[in-house]
N, C-alpha and C. Protein backbone atom coordinates (compact mmCIF):
# COMPACT_ATOMS: atom_id res chain seq x y z
N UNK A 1 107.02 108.84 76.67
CA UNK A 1 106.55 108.74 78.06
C UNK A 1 107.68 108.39 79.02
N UNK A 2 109.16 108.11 78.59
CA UNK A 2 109.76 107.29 79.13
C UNK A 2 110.64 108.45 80.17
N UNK A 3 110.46 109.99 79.69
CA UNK A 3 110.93 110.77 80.52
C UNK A 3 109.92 111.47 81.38
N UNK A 4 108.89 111.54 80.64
CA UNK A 4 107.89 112.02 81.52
C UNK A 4 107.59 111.39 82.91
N UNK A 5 107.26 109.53 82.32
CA UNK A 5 106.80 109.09 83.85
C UNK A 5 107.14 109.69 85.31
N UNK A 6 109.17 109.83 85.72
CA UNK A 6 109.50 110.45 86.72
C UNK A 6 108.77 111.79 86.90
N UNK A 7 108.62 112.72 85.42
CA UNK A 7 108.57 114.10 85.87
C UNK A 7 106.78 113.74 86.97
N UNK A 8 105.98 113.27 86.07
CA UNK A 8 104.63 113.20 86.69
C UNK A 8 104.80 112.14 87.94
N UNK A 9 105.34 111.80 88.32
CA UNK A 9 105.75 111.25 89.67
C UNK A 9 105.75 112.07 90.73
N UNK A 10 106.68 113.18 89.91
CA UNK A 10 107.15 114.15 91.20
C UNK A 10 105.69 115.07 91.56
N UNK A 11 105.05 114.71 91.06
CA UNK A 11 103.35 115.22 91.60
C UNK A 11 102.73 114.72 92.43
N UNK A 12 103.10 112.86 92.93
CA UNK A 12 102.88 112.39 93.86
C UNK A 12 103.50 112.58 95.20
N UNK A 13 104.55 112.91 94.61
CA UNK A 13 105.79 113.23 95.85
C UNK A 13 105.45 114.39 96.36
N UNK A 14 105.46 115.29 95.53
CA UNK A 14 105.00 117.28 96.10
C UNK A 14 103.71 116.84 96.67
N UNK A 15 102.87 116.25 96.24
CA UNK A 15 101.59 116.11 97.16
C UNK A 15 101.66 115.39 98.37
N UNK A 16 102.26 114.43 98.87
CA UNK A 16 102.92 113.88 99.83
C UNK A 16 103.57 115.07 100.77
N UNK A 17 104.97 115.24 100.25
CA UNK A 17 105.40 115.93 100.81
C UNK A 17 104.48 117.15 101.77
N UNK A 18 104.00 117.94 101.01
CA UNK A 18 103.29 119.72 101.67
C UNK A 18 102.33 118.93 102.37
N UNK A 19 101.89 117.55 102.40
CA UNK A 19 100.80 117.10 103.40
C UNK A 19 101.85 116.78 104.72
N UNK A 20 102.86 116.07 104.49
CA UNK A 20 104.09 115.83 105.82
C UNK A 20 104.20 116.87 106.41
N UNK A 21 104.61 118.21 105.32
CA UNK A 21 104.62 119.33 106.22
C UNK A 21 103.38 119.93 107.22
N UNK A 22 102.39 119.49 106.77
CA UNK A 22 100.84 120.16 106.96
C UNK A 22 100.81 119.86 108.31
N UNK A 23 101.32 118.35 108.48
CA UNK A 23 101.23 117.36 110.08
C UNK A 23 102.07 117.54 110.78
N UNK A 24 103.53 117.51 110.30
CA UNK A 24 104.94 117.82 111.10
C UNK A 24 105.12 119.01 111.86
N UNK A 25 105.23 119.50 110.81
CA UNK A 25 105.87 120.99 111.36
C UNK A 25 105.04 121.27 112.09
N UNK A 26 104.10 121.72 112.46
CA UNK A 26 102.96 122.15 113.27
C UNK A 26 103.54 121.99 114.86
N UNK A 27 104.29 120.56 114.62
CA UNK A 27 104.40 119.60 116.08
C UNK A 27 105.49 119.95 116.85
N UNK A 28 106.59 121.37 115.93
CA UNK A 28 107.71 121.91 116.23
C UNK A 28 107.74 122.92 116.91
N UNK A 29 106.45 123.76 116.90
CA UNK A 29 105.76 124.49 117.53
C UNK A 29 104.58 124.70 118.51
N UNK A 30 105.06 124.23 119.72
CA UNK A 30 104.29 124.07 120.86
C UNK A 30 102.53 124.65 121.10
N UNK A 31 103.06 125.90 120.64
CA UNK A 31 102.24 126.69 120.74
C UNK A 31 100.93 127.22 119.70
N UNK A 32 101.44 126.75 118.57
CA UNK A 32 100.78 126.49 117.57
C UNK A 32 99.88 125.92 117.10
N UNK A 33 98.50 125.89 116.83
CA UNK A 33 97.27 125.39 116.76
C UNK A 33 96.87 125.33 115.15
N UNK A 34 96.80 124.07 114.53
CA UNK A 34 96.38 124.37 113.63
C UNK A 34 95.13 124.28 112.97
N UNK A 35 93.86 124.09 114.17
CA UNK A 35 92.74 124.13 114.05
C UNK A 35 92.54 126.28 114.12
N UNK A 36 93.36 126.87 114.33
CA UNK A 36 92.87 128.19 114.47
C UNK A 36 94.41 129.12 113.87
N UNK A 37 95.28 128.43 113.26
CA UNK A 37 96.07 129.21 112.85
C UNK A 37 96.45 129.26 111.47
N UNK A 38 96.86 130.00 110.52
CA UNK A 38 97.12 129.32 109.00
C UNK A 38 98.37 128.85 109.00
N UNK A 39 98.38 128.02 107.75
CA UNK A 39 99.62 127.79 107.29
C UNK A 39 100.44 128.46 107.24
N UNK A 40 100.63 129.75 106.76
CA UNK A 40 101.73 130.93 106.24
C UNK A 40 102.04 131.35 107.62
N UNK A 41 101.23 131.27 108.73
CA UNK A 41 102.18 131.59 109.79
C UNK A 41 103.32 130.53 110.42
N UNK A 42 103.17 129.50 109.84
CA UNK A 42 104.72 128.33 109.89
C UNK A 42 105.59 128.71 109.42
N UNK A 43 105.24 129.68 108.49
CA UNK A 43 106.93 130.39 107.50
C UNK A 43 107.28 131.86 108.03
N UNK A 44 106.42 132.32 108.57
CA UNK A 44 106.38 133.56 109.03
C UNK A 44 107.56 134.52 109.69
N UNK A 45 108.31 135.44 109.42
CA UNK A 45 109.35 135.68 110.08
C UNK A 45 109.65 135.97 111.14
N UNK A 46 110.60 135.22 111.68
CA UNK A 46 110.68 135.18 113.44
C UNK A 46 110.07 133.78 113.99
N UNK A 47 108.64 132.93 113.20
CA UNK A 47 108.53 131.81 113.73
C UNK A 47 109.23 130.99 113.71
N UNK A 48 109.37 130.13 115.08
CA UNK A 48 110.10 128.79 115.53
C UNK A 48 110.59 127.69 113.94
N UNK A 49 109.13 127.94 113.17
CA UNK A 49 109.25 127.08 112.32
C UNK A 49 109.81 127.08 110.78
N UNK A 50 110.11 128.51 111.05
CA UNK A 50 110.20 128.92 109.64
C UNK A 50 111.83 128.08 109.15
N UNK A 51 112.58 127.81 109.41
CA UNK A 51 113.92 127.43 109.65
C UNK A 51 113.57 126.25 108.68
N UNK A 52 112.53 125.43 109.35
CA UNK A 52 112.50 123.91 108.61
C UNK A 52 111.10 124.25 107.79
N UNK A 53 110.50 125.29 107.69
CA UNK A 53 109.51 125.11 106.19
C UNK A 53 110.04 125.58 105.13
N UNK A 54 111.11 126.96 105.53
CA UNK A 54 110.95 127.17 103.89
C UNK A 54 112.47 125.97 103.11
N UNK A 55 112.85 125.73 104.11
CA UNK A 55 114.26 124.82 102.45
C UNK A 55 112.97 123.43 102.10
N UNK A 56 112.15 122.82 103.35
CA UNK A 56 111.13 122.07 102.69
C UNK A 56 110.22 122.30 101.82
N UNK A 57 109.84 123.80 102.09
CA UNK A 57 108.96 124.33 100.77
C UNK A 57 109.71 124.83 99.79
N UNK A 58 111.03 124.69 99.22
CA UNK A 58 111.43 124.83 98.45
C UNK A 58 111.70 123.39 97.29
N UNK A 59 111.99 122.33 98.63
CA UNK A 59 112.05 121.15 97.51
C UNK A 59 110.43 120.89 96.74
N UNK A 60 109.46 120.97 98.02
CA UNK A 60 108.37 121.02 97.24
C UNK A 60 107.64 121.90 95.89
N UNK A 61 108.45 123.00 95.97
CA UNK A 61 108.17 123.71 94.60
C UNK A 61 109.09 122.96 93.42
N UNK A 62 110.28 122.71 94.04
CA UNK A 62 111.08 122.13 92.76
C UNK A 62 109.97 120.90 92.36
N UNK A 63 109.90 119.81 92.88
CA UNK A 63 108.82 119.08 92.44
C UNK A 63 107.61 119.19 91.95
N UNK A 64 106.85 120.35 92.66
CA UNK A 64 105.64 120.92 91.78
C UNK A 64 105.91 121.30 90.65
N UNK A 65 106.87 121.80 90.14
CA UNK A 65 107.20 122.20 88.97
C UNK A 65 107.64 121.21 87.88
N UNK A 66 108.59 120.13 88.38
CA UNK A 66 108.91 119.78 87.93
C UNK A 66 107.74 118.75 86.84
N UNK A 67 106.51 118.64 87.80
CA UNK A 67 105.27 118.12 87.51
C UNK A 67 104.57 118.70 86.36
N UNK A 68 104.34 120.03 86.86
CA UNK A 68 103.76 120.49 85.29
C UNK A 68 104.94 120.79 84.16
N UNK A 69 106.00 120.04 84.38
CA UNK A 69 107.18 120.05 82.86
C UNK A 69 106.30 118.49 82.73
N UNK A 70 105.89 117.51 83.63
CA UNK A 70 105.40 116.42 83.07
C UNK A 70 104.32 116.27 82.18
N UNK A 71 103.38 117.40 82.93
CA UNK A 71 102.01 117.30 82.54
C UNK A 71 102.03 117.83 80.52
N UNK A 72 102.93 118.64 81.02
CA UNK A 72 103.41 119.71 79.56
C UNK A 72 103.50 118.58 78.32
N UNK A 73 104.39 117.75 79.04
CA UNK A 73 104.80 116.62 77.91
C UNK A 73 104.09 115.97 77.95
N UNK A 74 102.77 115.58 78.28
CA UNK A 74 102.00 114.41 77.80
C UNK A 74 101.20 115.15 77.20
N UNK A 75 101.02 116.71 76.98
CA UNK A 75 99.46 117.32 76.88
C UNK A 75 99.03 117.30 75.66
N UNK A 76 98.87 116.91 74.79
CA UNK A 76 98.29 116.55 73.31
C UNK A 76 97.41 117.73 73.01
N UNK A 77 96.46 117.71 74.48
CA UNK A 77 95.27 118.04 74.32
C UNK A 77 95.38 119.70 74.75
N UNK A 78 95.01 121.15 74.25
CA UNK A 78 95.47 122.50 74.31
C UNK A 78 95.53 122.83 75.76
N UNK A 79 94.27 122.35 76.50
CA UNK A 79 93.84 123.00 77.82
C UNK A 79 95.09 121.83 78.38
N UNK A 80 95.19 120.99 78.59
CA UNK A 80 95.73 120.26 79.67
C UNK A 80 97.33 120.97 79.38
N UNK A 81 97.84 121.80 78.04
CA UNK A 81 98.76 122.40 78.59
C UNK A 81 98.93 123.68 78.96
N UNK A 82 97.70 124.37 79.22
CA UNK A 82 97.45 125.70 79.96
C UNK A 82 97.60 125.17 81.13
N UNK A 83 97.02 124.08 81.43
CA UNK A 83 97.08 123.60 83.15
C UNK A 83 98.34 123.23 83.62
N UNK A 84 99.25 122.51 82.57
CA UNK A 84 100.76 122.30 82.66
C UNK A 84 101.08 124.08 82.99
N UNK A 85 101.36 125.17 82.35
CA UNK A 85 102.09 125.86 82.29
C UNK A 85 101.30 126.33 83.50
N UNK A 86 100.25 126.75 83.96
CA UNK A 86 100.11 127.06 85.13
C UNK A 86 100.74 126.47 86.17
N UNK A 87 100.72 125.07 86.33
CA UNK A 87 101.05 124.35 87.21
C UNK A 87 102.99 124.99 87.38
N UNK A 88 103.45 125.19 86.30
CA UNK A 88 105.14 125.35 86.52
C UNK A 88 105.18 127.08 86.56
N UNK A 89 104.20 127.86 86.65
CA UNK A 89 104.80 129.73 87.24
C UNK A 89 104.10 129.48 88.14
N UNK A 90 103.23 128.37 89.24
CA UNK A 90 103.25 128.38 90.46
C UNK A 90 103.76 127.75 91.17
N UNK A 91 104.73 126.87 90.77
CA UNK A 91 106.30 126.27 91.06
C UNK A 91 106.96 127.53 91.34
N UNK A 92 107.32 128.40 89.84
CA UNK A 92 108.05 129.25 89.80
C UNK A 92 107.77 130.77 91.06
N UNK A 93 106.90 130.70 91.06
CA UNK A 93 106.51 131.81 92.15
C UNK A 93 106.54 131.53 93.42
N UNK A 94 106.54 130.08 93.97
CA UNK A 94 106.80 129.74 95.03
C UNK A 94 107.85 130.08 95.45
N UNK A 95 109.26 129.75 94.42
CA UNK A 95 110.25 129.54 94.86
C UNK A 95 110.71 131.30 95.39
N UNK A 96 109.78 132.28 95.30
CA UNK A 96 110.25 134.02 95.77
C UNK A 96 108.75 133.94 96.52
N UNK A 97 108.38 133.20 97.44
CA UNK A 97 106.90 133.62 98.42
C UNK A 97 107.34 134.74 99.41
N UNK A 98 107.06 135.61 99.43
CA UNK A 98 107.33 136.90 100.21
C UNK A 98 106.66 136.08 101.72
N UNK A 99 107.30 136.26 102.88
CA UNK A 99 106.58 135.43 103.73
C UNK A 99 106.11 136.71 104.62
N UNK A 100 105.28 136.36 105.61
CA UNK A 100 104.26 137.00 106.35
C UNK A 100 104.87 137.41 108.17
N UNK A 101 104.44 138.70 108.18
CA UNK A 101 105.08 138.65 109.63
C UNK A 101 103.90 138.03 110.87
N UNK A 102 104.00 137.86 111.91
CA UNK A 102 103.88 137.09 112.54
C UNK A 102 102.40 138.11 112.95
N UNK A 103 101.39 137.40 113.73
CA UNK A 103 100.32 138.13 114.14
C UNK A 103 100.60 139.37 115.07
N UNK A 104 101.32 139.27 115.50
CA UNK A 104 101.70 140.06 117.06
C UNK A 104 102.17 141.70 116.31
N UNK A 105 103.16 141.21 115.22
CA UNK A 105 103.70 142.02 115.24
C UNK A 105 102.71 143.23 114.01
N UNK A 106 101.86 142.33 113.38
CA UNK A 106 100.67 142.49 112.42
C UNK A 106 100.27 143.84 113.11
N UNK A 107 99.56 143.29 114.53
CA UNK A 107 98.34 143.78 114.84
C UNK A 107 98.84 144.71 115.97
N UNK A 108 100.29 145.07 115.72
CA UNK A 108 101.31 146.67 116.41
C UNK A 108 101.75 147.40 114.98
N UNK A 109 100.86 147.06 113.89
CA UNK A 109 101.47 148.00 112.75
C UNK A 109 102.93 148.01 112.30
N UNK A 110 102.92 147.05 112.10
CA UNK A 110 104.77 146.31 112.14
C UNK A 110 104.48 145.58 110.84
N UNK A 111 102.98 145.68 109.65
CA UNK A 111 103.36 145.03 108.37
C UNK A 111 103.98 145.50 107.19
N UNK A 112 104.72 145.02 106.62
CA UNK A 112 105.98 146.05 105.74
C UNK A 112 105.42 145.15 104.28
N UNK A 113 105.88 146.11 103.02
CA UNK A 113 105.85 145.38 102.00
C UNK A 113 105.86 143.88 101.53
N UNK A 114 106.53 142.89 102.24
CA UNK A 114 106.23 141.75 102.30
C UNK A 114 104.98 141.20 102.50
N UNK A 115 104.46 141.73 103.43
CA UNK A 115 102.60 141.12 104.18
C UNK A 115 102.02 141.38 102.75
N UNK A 116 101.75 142.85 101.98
CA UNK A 116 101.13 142.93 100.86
C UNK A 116 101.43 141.92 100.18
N UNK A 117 102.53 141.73 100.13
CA UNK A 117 102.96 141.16 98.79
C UNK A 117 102.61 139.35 99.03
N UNK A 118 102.78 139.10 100.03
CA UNK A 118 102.15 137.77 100.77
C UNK A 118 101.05 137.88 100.43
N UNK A 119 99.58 138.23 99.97
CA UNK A 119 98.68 138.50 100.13
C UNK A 119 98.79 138.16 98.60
N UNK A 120 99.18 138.86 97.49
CA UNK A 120 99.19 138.99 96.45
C UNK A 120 99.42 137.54 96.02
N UNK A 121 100.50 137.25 96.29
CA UNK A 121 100.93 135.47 95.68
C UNK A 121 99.87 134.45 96.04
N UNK A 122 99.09 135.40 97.35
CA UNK A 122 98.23 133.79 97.84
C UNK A 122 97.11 133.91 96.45
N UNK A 123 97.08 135.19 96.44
CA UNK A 123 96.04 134.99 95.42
C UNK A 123 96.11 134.73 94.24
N UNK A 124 97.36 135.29 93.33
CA UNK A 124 97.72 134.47 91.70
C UNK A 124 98.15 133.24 92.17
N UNK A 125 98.46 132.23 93.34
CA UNK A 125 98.63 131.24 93.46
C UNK A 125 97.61 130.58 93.44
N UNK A 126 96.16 130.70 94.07
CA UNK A 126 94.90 130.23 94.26
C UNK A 126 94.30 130.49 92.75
N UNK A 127 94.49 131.36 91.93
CA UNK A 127 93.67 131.84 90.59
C UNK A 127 94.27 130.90 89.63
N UNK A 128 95.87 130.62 89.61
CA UNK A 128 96.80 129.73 88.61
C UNK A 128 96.11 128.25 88.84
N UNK A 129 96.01 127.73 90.76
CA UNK A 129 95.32 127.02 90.60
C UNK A 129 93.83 126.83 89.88
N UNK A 130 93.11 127.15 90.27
CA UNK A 130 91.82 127.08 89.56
C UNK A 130 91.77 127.13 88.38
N UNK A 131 92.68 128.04 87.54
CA UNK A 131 93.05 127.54 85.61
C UNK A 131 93.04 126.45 85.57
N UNK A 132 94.29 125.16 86.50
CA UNK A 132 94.78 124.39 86.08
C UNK A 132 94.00 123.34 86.14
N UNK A 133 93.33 123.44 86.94
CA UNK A 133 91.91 122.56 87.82
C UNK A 133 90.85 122.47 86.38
N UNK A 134 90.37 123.79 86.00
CA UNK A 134 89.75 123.42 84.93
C UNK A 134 90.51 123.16 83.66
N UNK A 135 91.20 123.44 83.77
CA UNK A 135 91.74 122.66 82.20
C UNK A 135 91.88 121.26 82.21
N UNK A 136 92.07 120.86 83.18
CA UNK A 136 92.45 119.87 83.06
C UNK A 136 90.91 118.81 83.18
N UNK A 137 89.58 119.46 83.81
CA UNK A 137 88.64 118.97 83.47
C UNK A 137 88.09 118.98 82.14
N UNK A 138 88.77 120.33 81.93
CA UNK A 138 88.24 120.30 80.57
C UNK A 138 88.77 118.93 79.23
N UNK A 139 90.14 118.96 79.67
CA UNK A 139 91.18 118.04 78.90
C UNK A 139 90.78 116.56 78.48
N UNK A 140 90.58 116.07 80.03
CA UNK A 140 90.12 114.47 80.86
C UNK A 140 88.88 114.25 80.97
N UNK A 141 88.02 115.15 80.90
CA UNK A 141 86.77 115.04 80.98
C UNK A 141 86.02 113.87 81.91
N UNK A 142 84.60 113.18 81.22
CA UNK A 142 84.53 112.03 82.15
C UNK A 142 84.60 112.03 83.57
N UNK A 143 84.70 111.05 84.28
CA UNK A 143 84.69 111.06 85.84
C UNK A 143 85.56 112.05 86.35
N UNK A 144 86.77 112.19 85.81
CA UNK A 144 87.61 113.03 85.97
C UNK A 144 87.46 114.71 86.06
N UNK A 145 86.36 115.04 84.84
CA UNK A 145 85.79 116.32 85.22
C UNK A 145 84.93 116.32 86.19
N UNK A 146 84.07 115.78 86.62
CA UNK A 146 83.23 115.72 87.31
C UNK A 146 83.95 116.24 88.78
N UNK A 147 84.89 115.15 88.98
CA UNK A 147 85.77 115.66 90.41
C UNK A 147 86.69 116.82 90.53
N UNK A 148 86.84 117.34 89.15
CA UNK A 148 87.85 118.32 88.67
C UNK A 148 86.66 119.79 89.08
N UNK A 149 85.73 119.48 89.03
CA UNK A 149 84.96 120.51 89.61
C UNK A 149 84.31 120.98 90.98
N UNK A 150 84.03 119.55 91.06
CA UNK A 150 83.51 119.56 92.74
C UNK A 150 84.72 120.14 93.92
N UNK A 151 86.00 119.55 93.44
CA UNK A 151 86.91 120.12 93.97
C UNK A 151 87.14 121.68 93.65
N UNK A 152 86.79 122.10 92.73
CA UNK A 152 87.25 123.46 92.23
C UNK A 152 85.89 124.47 93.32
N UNK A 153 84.88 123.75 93.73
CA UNK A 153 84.02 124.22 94.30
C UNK A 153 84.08 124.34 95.81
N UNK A 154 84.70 122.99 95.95
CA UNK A 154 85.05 123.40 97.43
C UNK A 154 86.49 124.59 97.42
N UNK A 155 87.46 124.20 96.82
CA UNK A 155 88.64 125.26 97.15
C UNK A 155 87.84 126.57 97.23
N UNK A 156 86.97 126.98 96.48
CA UNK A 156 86.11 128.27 96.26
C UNK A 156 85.41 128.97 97.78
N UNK A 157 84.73 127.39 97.88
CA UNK A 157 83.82 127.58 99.41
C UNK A 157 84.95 127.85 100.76
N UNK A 158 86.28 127.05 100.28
CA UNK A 158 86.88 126.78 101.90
C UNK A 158 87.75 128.42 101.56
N UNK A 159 88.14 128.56 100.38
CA UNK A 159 88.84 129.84 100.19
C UNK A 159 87.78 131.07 100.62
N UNK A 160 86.88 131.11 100.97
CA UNK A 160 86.02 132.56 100.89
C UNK A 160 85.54 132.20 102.48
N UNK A 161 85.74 131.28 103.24
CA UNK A 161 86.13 131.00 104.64
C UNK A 161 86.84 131.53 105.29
N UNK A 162 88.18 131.18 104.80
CA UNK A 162 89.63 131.60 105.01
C UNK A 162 89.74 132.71 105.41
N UNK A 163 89.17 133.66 103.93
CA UNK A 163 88.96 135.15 103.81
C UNK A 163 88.40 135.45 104.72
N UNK A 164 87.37 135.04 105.30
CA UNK A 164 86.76 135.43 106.14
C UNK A 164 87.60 135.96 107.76
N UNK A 165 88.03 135.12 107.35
CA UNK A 165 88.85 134.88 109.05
C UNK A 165 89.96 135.63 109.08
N UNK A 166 90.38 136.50 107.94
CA UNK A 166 92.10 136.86 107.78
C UNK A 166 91.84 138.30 108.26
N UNK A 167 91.28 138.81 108.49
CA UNK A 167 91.01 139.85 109.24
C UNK A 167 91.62 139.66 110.55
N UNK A 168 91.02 138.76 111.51
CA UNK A 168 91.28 138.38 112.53
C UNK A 168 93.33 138.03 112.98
N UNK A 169 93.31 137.62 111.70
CA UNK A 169 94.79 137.23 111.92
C UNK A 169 96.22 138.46 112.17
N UNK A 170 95.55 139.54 111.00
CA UNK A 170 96.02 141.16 111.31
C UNK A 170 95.92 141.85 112.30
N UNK A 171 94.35 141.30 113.48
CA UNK A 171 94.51 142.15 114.32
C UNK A 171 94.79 141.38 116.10
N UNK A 172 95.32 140.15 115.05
CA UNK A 172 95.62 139.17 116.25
C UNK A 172 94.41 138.57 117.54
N UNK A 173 93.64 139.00 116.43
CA UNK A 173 92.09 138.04 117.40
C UNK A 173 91.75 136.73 117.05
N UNK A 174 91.29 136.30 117.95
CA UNK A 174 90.69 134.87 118.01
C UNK A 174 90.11 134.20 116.26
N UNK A 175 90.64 133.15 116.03
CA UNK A 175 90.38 132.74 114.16
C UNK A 175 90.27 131.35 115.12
N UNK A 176 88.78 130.50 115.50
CA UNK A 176 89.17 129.16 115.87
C UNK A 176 89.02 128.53 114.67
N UNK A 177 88.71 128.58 113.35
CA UNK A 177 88.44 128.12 112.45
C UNK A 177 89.32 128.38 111.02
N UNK A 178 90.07 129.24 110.84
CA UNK A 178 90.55 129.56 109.87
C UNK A 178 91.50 128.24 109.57
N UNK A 179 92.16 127.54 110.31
CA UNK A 179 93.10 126.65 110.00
C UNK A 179 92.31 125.63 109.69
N UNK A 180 91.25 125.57 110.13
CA UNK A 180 90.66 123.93 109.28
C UNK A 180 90.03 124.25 107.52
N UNK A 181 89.34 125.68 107.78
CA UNK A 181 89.38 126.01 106.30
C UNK A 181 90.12 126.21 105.55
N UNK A 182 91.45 126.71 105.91
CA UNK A 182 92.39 126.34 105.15
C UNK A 182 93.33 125.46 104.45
N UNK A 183 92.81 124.43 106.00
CA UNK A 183 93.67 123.11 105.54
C UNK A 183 92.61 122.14 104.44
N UNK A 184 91.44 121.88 104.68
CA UNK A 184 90.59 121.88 103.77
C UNK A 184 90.74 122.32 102.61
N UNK A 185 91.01 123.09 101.73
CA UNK A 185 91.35 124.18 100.83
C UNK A 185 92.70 123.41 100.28
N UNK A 186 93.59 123.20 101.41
CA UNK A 186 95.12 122.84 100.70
C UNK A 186 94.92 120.92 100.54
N UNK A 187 94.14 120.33 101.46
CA UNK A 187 93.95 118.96 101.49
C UNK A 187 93.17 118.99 100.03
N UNK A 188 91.83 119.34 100.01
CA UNK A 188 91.20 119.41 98.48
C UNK A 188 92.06 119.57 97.10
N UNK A 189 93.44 120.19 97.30
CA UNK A 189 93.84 120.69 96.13
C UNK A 189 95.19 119.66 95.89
N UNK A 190 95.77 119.29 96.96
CA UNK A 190 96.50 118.31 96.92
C UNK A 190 96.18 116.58 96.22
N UNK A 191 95.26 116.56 96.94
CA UNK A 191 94.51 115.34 96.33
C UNK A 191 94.25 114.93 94.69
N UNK A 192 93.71 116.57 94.57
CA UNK A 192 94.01 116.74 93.08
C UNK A 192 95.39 116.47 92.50
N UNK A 193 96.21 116.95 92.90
CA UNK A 193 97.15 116.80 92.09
C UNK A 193 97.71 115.44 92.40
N UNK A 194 97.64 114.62 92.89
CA UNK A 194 97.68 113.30 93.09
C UNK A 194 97.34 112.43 92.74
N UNK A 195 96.24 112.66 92.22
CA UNK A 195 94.94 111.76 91.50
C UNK A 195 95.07 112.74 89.87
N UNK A 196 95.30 113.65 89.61
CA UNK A 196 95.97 113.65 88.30
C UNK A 196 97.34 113.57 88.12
N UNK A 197 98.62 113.52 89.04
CA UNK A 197 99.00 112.74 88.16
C UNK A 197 99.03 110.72 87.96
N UNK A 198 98.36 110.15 88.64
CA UNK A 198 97.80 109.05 88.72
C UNK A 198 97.18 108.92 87.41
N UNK A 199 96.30 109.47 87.25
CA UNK A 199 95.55 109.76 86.23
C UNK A 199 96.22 109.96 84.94
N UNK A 200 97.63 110.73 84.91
CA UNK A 200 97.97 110.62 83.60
C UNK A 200 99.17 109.53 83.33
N UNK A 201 99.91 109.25 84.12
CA UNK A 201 100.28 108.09 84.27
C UNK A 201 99.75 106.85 83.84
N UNK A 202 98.39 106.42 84.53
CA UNK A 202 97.61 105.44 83.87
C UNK A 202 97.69 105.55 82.58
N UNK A 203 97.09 106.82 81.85
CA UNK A 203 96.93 106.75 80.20
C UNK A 203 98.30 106.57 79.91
N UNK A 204 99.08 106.77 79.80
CA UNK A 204 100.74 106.77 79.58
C UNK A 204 100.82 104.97 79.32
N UNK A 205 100.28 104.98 80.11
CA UNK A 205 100.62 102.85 80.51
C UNK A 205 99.50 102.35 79.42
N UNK A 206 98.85 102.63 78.53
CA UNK A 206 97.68 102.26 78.42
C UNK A 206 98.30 101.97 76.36
């Protein structure tokens, strides 16, 4: 446990961190609403903000990752290291996120292979999550599953929200809601990983 503890640390930190970003960055951009805008348009090319999200979303993948090398090493149990190895190829895929062009230029037919491909990661990123989510209920079971699901239910509900609204974002119309379902979605999933690695930590100490 004596190398692990740091690695499962850095799960508190990556969850920390992408929440700093969630609040900060936002505040760099005047114009920017994040009750009606998504996240991926902070990285977006050409935005104000992209400069200071992606080397920050890069330390945060190094740390996400570095988390499920933690989770890996405590996992005794089969599923909790499906949820480890998920947890580190969505580290690993972070670190190449094809980023998104900006609405404006969306909704003048200006989206190039990147937008697809943006599209694609959100989604083996959202699916890797949800593996890891249940395995790891499956793993921990107890109170721990219990919340390992409810959460897996909301990401489900706030994700098919989201969807809803991403239409709007391509053709550069009004989304007053997409940013709270989304942030919802990323707040729900963060938490998780905060409270597991808390969670495995404790047993570690035990």
């Amino acid at each position: 446990m004596s190398y692990a503890r740091p690695l499962l640390l850095c799960g508190t930190l990556s969850a920390v961190l992408y929440s700093v970003m969630l609040v900060a960055i936002p505040m760099r951009w005047p114009a920017y609403s994040s009750a009606s805008q998504t996240v991926s348009e902070l990285s977006a090319i050409d935005a104000p903000t992209r400069a200071l999200w992606v080397p920050l979303g890069l330390v945060w993948t190094v740390l996400y990752g570095a988390f499920g090398v933690g989770v890996w090493s405590v996992g005794s149990h089969r599923a909790l290291r499906v949820a480890a190895g998920a947890i580190v190829l969505a580290g690993a895929i972070g670190i190449f996120w094809p980023p998104m062009h900006q609405r404006e230029v969306l909704a003048a037919g200006g989206a190039t292979l990147t937008d697809t491909l943006h599209l694609v990661w959100t989604a083996v990123n959202g699916l890797l999550t949800l593996v890891a989510m249940g395995c790891t209920a499956a793993a921990l079971g107890g109170r721990f599953r219990v919340y390992a699901v409810v959460t897996m239910g909301l990401l489900i509900g706030a994700g098919v929200l989201t969807s809803i609204g991403a239409p709007g974002v391509q053709a550069n119309m009004p989304t007053p809601w997409i940013g709270v379902w989304e942030r919802l979605n990323l707040g729900a999933w963060l938490l998780w990983v905060f409270i597991l690695a808390l969670t495995l930590l404790r047993r570690g100490d035990e």
